[in-house]
C-alpha atoms as a PDB file:
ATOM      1  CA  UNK A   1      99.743  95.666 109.640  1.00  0.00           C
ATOM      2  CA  UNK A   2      98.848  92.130 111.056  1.00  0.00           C
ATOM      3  CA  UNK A   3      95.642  91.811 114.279  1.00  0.00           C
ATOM      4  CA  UNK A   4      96.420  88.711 116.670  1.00  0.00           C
ATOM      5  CA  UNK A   5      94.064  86.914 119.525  1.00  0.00           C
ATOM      6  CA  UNK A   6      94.727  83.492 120.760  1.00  0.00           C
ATOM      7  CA  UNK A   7      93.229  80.025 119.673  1.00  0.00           C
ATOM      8  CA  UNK A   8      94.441  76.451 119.698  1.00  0.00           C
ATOM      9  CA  UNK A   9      95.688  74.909 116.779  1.00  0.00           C
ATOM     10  CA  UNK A  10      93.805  72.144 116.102  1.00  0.00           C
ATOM     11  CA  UNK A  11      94.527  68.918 114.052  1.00  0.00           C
ATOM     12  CA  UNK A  12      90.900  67.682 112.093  1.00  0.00           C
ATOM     13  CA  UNK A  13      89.893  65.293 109.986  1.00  0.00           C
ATOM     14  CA  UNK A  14      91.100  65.315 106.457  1.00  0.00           C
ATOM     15  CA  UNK A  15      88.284  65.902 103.574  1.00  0.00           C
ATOM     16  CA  UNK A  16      90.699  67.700 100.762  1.00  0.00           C
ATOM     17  CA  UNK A  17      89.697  64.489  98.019  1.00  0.00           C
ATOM     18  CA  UNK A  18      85.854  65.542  98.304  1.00  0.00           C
ATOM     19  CA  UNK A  19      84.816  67.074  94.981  1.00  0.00           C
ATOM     20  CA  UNK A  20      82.067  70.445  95.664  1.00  0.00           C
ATOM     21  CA  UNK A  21      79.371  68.389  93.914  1.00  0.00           C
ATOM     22  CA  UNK A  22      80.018  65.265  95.786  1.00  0.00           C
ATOM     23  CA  UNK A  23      79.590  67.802  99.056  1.00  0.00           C
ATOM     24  CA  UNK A  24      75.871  69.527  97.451  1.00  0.00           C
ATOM     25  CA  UNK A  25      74.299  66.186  96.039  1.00  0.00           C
ATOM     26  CA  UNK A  26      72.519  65.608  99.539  1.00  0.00           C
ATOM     27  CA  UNK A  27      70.612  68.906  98.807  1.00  0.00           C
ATOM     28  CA  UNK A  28      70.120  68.572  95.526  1.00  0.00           C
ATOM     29  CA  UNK A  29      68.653  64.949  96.150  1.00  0.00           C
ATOM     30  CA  UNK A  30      66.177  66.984  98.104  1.00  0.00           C
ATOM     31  CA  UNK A  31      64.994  69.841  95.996  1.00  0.00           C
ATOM     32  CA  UNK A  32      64.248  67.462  93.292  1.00  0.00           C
ATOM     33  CA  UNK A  33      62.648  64.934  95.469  1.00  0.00           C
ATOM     34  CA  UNK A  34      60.366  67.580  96.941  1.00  0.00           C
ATOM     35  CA  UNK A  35      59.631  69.058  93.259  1.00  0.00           C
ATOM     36  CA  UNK A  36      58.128  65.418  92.061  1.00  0.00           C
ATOM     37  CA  UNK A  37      56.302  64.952  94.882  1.00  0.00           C
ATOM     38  CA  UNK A  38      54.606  68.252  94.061  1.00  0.00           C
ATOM     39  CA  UNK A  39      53.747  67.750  90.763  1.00  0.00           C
ATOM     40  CA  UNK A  40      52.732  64.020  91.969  1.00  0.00           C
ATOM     41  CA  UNK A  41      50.478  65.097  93.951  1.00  0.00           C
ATOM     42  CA  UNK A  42      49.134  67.786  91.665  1.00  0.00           C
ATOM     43  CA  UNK A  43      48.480  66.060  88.571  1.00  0.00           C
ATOM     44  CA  UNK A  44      46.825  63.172  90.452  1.00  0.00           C
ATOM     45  CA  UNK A  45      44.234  64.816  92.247  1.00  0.00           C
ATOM     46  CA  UNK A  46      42.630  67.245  89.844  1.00  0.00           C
ATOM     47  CA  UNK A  47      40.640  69.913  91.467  1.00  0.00           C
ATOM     48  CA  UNK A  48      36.610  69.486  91.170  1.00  0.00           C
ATOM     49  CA  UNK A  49      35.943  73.159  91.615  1.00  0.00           C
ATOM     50  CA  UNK A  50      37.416  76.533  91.382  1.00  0.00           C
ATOM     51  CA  UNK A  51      37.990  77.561  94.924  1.00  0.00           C
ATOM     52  CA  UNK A  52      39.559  73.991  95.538  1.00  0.00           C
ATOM     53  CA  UNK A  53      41.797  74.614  92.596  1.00  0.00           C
ATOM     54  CA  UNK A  54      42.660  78.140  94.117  1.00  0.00           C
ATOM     55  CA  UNK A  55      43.703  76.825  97.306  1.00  0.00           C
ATOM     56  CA  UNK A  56      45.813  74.552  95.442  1.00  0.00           C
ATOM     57  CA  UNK A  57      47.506  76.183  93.311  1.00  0.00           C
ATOM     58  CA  UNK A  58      48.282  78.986  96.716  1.00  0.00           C
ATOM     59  CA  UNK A  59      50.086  76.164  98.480  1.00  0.00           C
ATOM     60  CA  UNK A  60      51.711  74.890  95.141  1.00  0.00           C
ATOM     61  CA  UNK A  61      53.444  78.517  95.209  1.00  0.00           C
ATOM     62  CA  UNK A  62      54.008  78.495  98.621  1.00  0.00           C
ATOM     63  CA  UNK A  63      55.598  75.045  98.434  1.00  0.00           C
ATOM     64  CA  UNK A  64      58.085  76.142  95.186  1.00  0.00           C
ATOM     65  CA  UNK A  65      58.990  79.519  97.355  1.00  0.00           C
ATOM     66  CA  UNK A  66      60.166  77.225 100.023  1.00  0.00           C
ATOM     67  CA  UNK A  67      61.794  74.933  98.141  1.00  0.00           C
ATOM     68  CA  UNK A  68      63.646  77.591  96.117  1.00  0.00           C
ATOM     69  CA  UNK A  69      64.639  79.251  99.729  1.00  0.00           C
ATOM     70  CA  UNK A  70      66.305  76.108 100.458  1.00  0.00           C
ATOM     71  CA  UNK A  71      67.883  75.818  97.391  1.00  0.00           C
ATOM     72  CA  UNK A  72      68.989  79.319  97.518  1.00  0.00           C
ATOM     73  CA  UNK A  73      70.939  79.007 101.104  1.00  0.00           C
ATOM     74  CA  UNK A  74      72.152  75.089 101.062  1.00  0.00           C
ATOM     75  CA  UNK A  75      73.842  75.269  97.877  1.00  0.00           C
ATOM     76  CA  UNK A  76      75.644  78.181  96.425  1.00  0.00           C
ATOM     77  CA  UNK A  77      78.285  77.933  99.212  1.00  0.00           C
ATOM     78  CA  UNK A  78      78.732  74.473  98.839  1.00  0.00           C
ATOM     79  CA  UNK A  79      79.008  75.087  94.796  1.00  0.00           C
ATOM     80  CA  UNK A  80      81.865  77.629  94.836  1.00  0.00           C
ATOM     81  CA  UNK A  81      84.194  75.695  97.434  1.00  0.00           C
ATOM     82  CA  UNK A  82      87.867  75.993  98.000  1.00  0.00           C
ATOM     83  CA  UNK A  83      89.789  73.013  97.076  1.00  0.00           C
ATOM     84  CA  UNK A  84      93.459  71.691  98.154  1.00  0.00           C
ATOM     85  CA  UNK A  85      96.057  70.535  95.884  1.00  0.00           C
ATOM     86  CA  UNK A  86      97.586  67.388  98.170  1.00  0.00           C
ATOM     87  CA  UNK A  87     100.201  66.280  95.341  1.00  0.00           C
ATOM     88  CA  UNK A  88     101.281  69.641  94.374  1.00  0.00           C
ATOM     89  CA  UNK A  89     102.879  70.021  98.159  1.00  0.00           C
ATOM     90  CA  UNK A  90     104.377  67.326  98.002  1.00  0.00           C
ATOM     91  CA  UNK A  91     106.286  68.170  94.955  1.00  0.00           C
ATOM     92  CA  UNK A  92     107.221  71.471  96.088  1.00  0.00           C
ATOM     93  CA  UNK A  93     108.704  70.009  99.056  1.00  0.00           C
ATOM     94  CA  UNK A  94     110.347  67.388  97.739  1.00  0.00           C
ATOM     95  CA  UNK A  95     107.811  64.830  97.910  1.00  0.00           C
ATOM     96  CA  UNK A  96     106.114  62.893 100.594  1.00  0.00           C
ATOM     97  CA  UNK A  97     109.027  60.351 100.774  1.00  0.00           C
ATOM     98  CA  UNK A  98     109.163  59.887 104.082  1.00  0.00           C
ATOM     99  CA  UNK A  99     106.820  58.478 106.875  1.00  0.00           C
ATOM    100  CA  UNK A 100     105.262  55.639 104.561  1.00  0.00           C
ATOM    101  CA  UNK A 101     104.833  58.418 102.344  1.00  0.00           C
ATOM    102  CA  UNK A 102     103.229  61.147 104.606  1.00  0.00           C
ATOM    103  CA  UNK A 103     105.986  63.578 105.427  1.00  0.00           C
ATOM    104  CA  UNK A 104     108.230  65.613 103.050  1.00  0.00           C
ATOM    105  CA  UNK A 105     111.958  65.996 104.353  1.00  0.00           C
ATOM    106  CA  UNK A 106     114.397  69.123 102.714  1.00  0.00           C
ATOM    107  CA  UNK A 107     116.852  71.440 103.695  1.00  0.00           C
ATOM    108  CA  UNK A 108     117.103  74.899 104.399  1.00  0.00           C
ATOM    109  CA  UNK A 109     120.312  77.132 105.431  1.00  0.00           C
ATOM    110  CA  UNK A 110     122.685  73.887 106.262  1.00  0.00           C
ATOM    111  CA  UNK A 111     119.741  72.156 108.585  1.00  0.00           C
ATOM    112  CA  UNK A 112     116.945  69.393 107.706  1.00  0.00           C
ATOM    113  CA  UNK A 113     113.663  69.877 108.540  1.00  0.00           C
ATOM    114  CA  UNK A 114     109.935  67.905 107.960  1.00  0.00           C
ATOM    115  CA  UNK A 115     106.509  68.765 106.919  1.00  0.00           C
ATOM    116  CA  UNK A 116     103.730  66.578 108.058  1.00  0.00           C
ATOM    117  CA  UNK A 117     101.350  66.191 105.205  1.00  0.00           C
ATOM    118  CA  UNK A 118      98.289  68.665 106.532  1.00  0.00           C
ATOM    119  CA  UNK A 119      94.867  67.860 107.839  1.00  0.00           C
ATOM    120  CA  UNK A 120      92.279  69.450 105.251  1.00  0.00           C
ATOM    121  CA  UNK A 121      89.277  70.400 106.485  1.00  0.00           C
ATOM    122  CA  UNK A 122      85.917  72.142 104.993  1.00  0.00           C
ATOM    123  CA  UNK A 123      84.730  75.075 106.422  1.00  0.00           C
ATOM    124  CA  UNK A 124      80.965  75.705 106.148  1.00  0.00           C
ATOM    125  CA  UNK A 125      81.054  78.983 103.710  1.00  0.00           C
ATOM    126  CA  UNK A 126      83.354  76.727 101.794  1.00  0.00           C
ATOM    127  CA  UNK A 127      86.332  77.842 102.713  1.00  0.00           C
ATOM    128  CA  UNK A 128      89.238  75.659 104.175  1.00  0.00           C
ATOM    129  CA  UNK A 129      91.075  75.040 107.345  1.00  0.00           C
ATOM    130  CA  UNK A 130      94.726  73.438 106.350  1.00  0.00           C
ATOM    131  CA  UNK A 131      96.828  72.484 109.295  1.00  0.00           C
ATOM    132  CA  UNK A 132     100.104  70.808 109.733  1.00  0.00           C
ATOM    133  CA  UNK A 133     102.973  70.041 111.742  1.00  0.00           C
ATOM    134  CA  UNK A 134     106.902  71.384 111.105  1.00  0.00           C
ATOM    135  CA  UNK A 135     109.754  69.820 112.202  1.00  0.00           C
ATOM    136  CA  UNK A 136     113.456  71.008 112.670  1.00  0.00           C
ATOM    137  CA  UNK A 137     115.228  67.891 112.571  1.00  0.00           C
ATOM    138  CA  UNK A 138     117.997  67.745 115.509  1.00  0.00           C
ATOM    139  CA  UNK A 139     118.666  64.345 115.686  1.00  0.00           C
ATOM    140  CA  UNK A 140     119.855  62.820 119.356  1.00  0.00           C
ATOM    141  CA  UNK A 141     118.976  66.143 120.455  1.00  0.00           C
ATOM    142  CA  UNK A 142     115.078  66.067 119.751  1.00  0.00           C
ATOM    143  CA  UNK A 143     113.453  67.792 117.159  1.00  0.00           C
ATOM    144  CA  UNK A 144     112.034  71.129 117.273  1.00  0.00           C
ATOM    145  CA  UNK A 145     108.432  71.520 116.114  1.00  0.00           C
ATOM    146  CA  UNK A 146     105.978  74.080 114.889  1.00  0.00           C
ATOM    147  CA  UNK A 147     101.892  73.569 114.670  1.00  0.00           C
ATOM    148  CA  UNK A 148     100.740  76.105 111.969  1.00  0.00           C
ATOM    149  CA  UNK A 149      97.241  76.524 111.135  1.00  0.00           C
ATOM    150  CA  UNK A 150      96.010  78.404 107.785  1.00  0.00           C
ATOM    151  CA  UNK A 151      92.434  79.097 107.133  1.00  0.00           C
ATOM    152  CA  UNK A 152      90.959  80.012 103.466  1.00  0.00           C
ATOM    153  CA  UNK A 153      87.861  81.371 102.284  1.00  0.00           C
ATOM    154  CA  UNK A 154      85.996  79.937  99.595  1.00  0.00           C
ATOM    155  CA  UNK A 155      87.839  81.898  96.652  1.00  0.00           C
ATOM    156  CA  UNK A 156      91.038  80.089  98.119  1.00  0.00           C
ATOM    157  CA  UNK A 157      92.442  83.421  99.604  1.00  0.00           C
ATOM    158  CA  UNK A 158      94.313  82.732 103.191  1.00  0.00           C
ATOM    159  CA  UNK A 159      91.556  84.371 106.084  1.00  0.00           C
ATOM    160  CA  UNK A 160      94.317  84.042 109.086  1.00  0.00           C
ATOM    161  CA  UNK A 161      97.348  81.985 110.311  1.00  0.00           C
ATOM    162  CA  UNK A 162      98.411  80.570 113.641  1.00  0.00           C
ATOM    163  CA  UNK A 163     101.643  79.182 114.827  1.00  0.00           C
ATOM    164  CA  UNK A 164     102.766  77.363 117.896  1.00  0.00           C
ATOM    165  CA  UNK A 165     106.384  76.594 118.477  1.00  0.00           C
ATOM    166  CA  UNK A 166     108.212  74.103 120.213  1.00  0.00           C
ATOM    167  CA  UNK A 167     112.308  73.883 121.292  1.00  0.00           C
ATOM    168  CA  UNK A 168     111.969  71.746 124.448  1.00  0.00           C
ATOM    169  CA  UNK A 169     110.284  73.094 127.136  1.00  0.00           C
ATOM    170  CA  UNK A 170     110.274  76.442 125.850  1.00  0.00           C
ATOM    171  CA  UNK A 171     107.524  77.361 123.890  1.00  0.00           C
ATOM    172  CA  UNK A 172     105.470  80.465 121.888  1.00  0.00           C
ATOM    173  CA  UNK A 173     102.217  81.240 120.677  1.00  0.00           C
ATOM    174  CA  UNK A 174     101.552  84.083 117.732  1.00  0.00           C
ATOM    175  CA  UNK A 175      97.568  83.891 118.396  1.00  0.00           C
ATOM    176  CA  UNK A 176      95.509  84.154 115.473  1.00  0.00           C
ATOM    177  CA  UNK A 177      97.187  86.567 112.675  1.00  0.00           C
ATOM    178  CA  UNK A 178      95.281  88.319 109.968  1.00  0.00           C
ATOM    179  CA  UNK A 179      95.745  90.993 107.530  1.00  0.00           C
ATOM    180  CA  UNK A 180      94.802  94.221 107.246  1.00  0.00           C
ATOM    181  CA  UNK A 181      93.403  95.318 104.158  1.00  0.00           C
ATOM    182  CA  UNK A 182      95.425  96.214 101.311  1.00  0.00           C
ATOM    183  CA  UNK A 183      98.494  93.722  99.618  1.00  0.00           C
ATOM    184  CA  UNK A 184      98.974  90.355  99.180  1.00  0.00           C
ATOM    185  CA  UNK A 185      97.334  88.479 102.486  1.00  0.00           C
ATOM    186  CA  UNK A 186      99.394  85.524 102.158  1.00  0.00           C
ATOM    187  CA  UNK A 187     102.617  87.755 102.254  1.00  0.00           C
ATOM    188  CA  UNK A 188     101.181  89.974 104.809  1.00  0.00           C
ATOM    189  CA  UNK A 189     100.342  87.317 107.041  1.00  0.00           C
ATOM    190  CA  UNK A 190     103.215  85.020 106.077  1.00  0.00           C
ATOM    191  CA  UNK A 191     105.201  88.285 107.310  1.00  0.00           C
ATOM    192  CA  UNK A 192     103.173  88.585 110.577  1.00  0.00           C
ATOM    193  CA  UNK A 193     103.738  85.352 111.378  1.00  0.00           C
ATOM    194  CA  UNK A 194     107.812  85.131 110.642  1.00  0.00           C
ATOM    195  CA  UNK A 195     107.876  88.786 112.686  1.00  0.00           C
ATOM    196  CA  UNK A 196     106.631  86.868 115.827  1.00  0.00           C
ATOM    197  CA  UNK A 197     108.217  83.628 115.578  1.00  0.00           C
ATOM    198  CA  UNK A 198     111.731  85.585 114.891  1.00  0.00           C
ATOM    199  CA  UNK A 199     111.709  87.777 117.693  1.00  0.00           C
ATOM    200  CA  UNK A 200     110.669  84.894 120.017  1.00  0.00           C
ATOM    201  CA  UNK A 201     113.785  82.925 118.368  1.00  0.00           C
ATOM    202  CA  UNK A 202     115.958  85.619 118.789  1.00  0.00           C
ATOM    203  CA  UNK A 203     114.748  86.160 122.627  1.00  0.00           C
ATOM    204  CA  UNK A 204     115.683  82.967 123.367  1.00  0.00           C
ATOM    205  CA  UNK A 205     118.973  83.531 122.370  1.00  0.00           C
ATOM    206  CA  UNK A 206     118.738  80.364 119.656  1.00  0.00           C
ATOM    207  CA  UNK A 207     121.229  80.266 116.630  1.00  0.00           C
ATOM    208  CA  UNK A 208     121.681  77.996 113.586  1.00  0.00           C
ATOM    209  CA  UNK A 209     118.631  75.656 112.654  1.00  0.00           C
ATOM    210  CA  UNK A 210     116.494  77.065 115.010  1.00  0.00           C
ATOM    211  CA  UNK A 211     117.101  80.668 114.148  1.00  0.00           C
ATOM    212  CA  UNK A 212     116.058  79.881 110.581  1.00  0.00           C
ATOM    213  CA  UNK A 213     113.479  77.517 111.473  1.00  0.00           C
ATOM    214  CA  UNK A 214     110.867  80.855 111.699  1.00  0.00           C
ATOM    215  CA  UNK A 215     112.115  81.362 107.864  1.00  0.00           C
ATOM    216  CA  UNK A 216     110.655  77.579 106.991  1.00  0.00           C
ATOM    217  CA  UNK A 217     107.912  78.204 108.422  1.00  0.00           C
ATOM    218  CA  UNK A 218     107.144  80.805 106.216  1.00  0.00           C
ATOM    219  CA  UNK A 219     107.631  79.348 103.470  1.00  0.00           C
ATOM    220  CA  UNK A 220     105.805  76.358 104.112  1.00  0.00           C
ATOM    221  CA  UNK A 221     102.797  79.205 104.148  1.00  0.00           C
ATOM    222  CA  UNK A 222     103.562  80.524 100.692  1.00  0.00           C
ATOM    223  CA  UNK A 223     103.591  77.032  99.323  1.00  0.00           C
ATOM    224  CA  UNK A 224     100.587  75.826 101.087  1.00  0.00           C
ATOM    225  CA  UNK A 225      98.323  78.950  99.737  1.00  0.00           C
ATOM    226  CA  UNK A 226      99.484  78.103  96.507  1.00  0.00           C
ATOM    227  CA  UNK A 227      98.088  74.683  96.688  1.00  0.00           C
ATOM    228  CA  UNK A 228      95.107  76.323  97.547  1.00  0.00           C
ATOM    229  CA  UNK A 229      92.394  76.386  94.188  1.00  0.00           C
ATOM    230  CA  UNK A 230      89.180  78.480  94.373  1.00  0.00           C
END
């Protein structure tokens, strides 16, 4: 069973070669910046009687609870992020060959099509948003296209899938497709979104290429997950 709504597909900046503890050093610069000024401060001005000490060592504990609460809620997320295998597509679609190296060209069912090397981009709990752009390659006639959009969580399992398709002037939206729970999500979804895409296909009355072109683009979603690492 697959839940749908509607939202753009959106093409962002690429961040897939950032390493999780490139991403947390910012915060961890702080914390440990913030901990030497404390002690700093507390071993060079030694307390010259005991209610001064007292008050000191209250706002030394306050000070370590807040820097621990910062700690706490800037970094875990950050720690245990999702990461995206760039090569690994490639090679499962034949390499990026084409486009000074950022497309992939194959063939599927008798017709050529393209992947456009995706757009990787961090989500804040760590997750990923992986988008791209298909192509069913016609030739004089213009190619057909497909915008699909794949978001992750931060244990690299696929959160929902959008896909907008192109043949001219006629054109579909699926909306935003998740999974219920229960099953594989990336063959749930992967499902939801084929389901859509074929019966708009078929509606129009499209054979050949175009009538497998739903097909590629699930596949393209199997293969993407899988370049997916928690």
């Amino acid at each position: 069973m697959t839940t749908t709504t509607s939202r753009p597909v959106s093409m962002i900046s690429r961040n897939y070669n950032l390493h999780p503890l490139i991403k947390v050093r910012p915060a961890l610069v702080v914390v440990y910046a913030l901990i030497v000024r404390l002690f700093h401060r507390r071993h060079s001005r030694p307390s010259t009687n005991k209610k001064t000490h007292q008050q000191s060592t209250m706002k030394t504990k306050n000070l370590i609870a807040a820097i621990l609460l910062i700690a706490a809620v800037a970094i875990p997320t950050q720690l245990f992020a999702a990461s995206f295998d760039m090569p690994g597509l490639g090679a499962s679609l034949n390499g990026w060959k084409k486009k000074d190296g950022t497309a992939a060209e194959f063939k599927s069912a008798d017709s050529s099509y393209r992947t456009n090397q995706p757009t990787v981009t961090a989500t804040p709990d760590g997750g990923l948003l992986v988008s791209t752009k298909l192509e069913h390659i016609r030739g004089g006639g213009g190619d057909d296209h497909c915008l699909l959009e794949m978001t992750f969580d931060s244990a690299g399992k696929i959160v929902s899938s959008q896909a907008k398709m192109e043949f001219g002037d006629k054109k579909f939206d699926t909306g935003i497709v998740t999974s219920a729970a229960g099953g594989v999500p990336i063959n749930k979804i992967g499902e939801g979104v084929l389901t859509k895409l074929a019966e708009q296909v078929a509606r129009w009355g499209e054979s050949g290429g175009r009538a497998n072109f739903p097909a590629v683009v699930r596949h393209n979603m199997i293969i993407i997950a899988s370049a997916v690492r928690p």
